[in-house]
PDB file of N, CA and C in Angstrom:
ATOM      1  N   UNK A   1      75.267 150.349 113.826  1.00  0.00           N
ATOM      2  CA  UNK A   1      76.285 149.334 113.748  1.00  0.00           C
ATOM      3  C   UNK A   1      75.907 148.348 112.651  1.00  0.00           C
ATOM      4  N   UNK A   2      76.775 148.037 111.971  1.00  0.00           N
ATOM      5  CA  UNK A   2      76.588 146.855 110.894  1.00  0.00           C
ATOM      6  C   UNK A   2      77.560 145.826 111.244  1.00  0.00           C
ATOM      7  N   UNK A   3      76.666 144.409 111.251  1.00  0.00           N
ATOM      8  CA  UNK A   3      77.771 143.175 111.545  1.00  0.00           C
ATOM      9  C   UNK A   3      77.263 142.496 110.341  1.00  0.00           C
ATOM     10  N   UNK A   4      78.595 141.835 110.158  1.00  0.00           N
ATOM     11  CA  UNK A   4      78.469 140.828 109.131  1.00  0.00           C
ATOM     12  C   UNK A   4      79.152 139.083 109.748  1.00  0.00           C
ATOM     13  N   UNK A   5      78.916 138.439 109.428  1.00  0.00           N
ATOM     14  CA  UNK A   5      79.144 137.053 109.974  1.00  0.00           C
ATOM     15  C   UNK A   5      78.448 135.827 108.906  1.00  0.00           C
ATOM     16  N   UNK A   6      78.947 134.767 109.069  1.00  0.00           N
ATOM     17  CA  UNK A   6      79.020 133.548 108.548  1.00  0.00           C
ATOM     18  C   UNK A   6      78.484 132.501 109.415  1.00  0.00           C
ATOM     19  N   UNK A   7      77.304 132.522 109.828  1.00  0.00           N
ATOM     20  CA  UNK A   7      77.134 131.610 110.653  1.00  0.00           C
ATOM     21  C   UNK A   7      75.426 131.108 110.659  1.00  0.00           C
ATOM     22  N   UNK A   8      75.119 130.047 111.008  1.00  0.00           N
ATOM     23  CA  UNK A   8      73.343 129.455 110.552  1.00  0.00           C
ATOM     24  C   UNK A   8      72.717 129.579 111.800  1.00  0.00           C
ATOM     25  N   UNK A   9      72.545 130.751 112.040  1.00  0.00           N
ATOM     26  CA  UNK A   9      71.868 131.366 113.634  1.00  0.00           C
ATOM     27  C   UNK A   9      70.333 132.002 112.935  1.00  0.00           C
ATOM     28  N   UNK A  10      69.442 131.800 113.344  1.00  0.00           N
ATOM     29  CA  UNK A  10      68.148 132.333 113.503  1.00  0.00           C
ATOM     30  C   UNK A  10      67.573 133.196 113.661  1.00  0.00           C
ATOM     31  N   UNK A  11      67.233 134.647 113.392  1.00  0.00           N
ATOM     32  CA  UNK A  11      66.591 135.699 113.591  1.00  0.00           C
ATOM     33  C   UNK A  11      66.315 135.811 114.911  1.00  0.00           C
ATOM     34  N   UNK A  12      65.502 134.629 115.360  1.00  0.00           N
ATOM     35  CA  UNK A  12      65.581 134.657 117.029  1.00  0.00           C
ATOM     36  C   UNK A  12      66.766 134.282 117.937  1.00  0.00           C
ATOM     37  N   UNK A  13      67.346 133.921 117.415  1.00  0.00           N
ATOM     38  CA  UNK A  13      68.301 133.374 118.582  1.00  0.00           C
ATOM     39  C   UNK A  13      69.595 134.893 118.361  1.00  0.00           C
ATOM     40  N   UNK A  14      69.767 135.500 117.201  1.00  0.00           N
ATOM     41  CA  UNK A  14      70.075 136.905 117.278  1.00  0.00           C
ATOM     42  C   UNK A  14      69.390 137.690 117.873  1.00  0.00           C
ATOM     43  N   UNK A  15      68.212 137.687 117.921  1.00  0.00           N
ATOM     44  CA  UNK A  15      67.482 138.945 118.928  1.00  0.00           C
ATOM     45  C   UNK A  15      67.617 138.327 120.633  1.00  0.00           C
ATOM     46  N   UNK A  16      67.568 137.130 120.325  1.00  0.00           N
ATOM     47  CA  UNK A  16      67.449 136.899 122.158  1.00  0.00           C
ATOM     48  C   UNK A  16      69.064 137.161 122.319  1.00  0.00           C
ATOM     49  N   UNK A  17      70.037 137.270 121.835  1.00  0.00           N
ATOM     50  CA  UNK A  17      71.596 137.593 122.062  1.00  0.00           C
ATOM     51  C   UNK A  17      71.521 139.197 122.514  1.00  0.00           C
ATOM     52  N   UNK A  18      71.152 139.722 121.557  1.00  0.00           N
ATOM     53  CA  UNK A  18      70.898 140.991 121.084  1.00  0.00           C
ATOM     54  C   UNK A  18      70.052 141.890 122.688  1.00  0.00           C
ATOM     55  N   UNK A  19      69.417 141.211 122.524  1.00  0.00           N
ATOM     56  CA  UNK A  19      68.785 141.826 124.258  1.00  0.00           C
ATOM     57  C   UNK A  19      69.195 141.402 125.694  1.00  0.00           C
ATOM     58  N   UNK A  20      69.998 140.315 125.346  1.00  0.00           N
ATOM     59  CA  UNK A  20      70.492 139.695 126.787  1.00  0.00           C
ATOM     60  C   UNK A  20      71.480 140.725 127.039  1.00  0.00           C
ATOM     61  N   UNK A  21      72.373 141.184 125.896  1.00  0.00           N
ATOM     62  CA  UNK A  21      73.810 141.595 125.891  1.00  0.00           C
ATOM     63  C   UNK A  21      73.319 143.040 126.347  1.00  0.00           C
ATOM     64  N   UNK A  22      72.290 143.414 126.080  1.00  0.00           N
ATOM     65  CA  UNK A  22      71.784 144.884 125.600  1.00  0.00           C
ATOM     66  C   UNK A  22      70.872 144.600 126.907  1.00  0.00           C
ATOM     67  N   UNK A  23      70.384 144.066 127.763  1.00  0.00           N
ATOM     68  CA  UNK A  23      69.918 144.342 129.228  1.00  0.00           C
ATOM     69  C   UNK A  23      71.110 144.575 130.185  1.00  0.00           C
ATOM     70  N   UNK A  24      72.020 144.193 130.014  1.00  0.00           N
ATOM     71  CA  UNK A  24      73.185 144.288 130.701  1.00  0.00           C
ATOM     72  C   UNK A  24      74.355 145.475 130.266  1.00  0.00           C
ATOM     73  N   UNK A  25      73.934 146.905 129.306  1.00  0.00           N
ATOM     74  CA  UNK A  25      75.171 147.092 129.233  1.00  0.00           C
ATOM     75  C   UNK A  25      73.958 148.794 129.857  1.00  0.00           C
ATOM     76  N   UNK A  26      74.725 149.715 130.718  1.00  0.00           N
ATOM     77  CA  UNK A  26      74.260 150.803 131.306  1.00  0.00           C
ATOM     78  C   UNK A  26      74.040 151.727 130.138  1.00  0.00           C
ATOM     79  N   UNK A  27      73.475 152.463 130.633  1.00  0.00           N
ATOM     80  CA  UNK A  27      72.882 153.632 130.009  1.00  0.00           C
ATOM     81  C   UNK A  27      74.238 154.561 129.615  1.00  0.00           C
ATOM     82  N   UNK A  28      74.459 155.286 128.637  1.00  0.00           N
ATOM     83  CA  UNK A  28      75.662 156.045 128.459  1.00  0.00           C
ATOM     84  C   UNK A  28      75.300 157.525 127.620  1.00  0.00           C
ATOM     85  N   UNK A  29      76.265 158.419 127.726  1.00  0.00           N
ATOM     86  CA  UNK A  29      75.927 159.293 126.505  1.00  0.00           C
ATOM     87  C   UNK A  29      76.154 159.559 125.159  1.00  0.00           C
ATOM     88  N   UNK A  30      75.520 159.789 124.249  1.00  0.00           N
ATOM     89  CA  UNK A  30      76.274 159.343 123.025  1.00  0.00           C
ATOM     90  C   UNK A  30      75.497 161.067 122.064  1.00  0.00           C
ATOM     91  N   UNK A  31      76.438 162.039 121.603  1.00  0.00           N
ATOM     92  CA  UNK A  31      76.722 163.169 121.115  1.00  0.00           C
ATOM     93  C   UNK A  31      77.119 162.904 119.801  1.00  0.00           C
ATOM     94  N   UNK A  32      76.383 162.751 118.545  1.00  0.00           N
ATOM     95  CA  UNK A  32      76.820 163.253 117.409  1.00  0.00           C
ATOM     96  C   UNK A  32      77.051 164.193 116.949  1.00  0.00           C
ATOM     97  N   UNK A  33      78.210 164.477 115.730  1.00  0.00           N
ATOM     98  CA  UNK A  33      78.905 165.675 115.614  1.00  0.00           C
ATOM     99  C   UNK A  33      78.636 165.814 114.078  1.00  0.00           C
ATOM    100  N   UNK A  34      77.792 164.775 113.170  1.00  0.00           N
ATOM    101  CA  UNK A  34      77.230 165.138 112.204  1.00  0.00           C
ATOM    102  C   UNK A  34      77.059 163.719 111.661  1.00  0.00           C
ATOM    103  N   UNK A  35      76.586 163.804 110.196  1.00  0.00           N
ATOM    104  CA  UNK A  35      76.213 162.375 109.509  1.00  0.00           C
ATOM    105  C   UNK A  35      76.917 162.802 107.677  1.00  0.00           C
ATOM    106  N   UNK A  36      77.381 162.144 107.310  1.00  0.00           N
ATOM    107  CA  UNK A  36      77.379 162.370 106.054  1.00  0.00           C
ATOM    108  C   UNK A  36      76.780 161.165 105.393  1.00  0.00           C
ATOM    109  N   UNK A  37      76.217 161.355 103.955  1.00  0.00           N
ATOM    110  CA  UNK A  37      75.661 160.256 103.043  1.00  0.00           C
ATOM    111  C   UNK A  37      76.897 159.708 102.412  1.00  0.00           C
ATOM    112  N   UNK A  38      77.686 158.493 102.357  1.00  0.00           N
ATOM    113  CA  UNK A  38      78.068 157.968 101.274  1.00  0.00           C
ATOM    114  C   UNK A  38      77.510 157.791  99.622  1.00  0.00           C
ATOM    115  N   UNK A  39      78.199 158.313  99.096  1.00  0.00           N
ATOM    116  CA  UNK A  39      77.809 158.027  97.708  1.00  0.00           C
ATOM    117  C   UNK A  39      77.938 156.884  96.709  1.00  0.00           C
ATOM    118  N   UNK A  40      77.061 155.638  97.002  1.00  0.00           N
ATOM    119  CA  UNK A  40      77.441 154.339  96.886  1.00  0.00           C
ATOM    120  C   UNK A  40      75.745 154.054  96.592  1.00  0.00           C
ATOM    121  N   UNK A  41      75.805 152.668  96.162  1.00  0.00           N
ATOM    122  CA  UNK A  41      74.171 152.127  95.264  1.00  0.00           C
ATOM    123  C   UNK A  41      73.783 152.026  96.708  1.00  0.00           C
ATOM    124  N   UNK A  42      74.490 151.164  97.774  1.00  0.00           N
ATOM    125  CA  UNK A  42      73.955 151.347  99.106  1.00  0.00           C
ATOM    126  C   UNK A  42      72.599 152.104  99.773  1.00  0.00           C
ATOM    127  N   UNK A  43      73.531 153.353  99.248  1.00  0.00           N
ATOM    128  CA  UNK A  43      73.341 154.854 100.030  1.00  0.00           C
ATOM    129  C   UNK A  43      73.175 154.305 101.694  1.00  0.00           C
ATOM    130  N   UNK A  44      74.458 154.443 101.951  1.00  0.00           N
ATOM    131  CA  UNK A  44      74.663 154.199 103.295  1.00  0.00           C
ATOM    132  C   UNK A  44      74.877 155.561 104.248  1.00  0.00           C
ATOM    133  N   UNK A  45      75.216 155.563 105.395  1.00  0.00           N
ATOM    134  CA  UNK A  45      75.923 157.052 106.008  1.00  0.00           C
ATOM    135  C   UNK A  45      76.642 156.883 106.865  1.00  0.00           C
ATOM    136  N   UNK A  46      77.076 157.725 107.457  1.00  0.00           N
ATOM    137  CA  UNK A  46      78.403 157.706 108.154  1.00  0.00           C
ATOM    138  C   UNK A  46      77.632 158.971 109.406  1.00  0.00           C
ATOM    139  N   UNK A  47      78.036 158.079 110.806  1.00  0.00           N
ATOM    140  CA  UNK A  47      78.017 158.922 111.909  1.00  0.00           C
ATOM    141  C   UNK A  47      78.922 159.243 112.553  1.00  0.00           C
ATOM    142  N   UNK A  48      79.312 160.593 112.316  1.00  0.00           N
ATOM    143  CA  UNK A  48      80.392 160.758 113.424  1.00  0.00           C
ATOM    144  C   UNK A  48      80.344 160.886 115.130  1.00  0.00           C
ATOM    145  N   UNK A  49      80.837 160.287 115.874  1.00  0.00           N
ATOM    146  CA  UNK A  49      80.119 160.267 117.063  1.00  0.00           C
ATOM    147  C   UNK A  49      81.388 161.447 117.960  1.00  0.00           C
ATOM    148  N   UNK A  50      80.602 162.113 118.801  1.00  0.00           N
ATOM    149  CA  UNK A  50      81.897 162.974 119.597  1.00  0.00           C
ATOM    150  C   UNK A  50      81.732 162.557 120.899  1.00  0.00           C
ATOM    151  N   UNK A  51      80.859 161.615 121.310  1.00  0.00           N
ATOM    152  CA  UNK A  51      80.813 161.030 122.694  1.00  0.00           C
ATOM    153  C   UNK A  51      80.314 160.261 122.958  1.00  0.00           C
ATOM    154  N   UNK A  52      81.015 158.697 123.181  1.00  0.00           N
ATOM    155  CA  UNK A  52      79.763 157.830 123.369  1.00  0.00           C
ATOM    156  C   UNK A  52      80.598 156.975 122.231  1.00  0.00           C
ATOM    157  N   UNK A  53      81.913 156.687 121.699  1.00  0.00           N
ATOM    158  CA  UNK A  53      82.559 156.009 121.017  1.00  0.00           C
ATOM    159  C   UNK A  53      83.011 154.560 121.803  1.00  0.00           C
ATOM    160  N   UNK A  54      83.834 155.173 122.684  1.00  0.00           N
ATOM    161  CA  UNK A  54      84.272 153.740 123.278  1.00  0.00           C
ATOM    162  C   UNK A  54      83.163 153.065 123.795  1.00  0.00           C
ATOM    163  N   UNK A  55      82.175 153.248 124.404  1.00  0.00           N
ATOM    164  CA  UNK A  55      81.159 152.405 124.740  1.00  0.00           C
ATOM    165  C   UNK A  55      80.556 152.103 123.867  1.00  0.00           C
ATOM    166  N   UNK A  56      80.065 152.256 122.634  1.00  0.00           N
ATOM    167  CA  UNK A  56      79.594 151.511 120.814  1.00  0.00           C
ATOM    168  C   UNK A  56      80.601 151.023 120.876  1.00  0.00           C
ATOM    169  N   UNK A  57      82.254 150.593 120.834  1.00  0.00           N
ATOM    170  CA  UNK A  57      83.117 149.731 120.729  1.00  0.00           C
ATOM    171  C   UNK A  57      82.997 148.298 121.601  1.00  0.00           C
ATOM    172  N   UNK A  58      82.782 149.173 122.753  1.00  0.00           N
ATOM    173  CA  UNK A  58      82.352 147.679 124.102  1.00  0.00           C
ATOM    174  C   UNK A  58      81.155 147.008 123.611  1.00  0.00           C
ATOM    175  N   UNK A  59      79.907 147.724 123.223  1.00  0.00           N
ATOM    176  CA  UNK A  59      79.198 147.006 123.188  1.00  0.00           C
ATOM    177  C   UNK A  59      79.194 145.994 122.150  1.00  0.00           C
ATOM    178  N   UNK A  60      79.564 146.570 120.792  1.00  0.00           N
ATOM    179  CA  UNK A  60      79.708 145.704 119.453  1.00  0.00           C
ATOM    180  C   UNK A  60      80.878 144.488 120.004  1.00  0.00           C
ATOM    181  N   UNK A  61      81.910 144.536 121.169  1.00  0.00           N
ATOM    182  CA  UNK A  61      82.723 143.485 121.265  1.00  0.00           C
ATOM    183  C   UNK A  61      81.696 142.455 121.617  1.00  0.00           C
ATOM    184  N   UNK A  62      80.581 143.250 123.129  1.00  0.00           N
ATOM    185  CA  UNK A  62      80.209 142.069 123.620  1.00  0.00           C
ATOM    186  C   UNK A  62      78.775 141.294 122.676  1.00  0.00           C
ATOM    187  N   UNK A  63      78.304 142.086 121.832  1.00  0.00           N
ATOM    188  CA  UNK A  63      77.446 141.569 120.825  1.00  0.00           C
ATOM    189  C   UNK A  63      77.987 140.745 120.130  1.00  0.00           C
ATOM    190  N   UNK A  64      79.734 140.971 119.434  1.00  0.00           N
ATOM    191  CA  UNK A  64      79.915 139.697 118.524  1.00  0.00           C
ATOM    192  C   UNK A  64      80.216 138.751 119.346  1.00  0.00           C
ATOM    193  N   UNK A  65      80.077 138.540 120.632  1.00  0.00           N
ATOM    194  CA  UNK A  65      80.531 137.003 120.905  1.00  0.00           C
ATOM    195  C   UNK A  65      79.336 136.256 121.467  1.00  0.00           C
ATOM    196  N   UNK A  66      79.782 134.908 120.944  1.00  0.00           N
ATOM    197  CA  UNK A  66      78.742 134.050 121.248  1.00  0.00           C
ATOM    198  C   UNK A  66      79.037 132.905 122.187  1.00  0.00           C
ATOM    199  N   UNK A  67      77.418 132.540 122.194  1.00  0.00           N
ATOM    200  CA  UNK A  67      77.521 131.184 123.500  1.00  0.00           C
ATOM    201  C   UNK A  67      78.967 130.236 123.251  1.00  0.00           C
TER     202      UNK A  67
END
């Protein structure tokens, strides 16, 4: 997951978010169906997921919100 945001938060006070949110979300299954490389200065990649999508959606909701 990549987030991007605008905001003067602390390395720590992101990780203590980051694990509060992430002690609380269950165990799930998650099945990839391959990866490709983007071809960018990046060099980023791309996961395709075949199970285990909507719950990476829930969780990234409840990660971007804050106190």
């Amino acid at each position: 997951m990549v987030f991007t945001f605008e905001r003067s938060i602390t390395s720590t006070e992101i990780n203590e978010h980051f694990k509060k949110v992430l002690s609380e979300t269950k165990p799930f299954i998650l099945t990839l169906q391959g990866i490709a490389k983007i071809d960018n200065t990046l060099g980023l990649y791309l996961i395709y997921i075949k199970e285990g999508n909507e719950e990476i959606k829930n969780m990234k909701i409840l990660l971007l919100k804050w106190k």
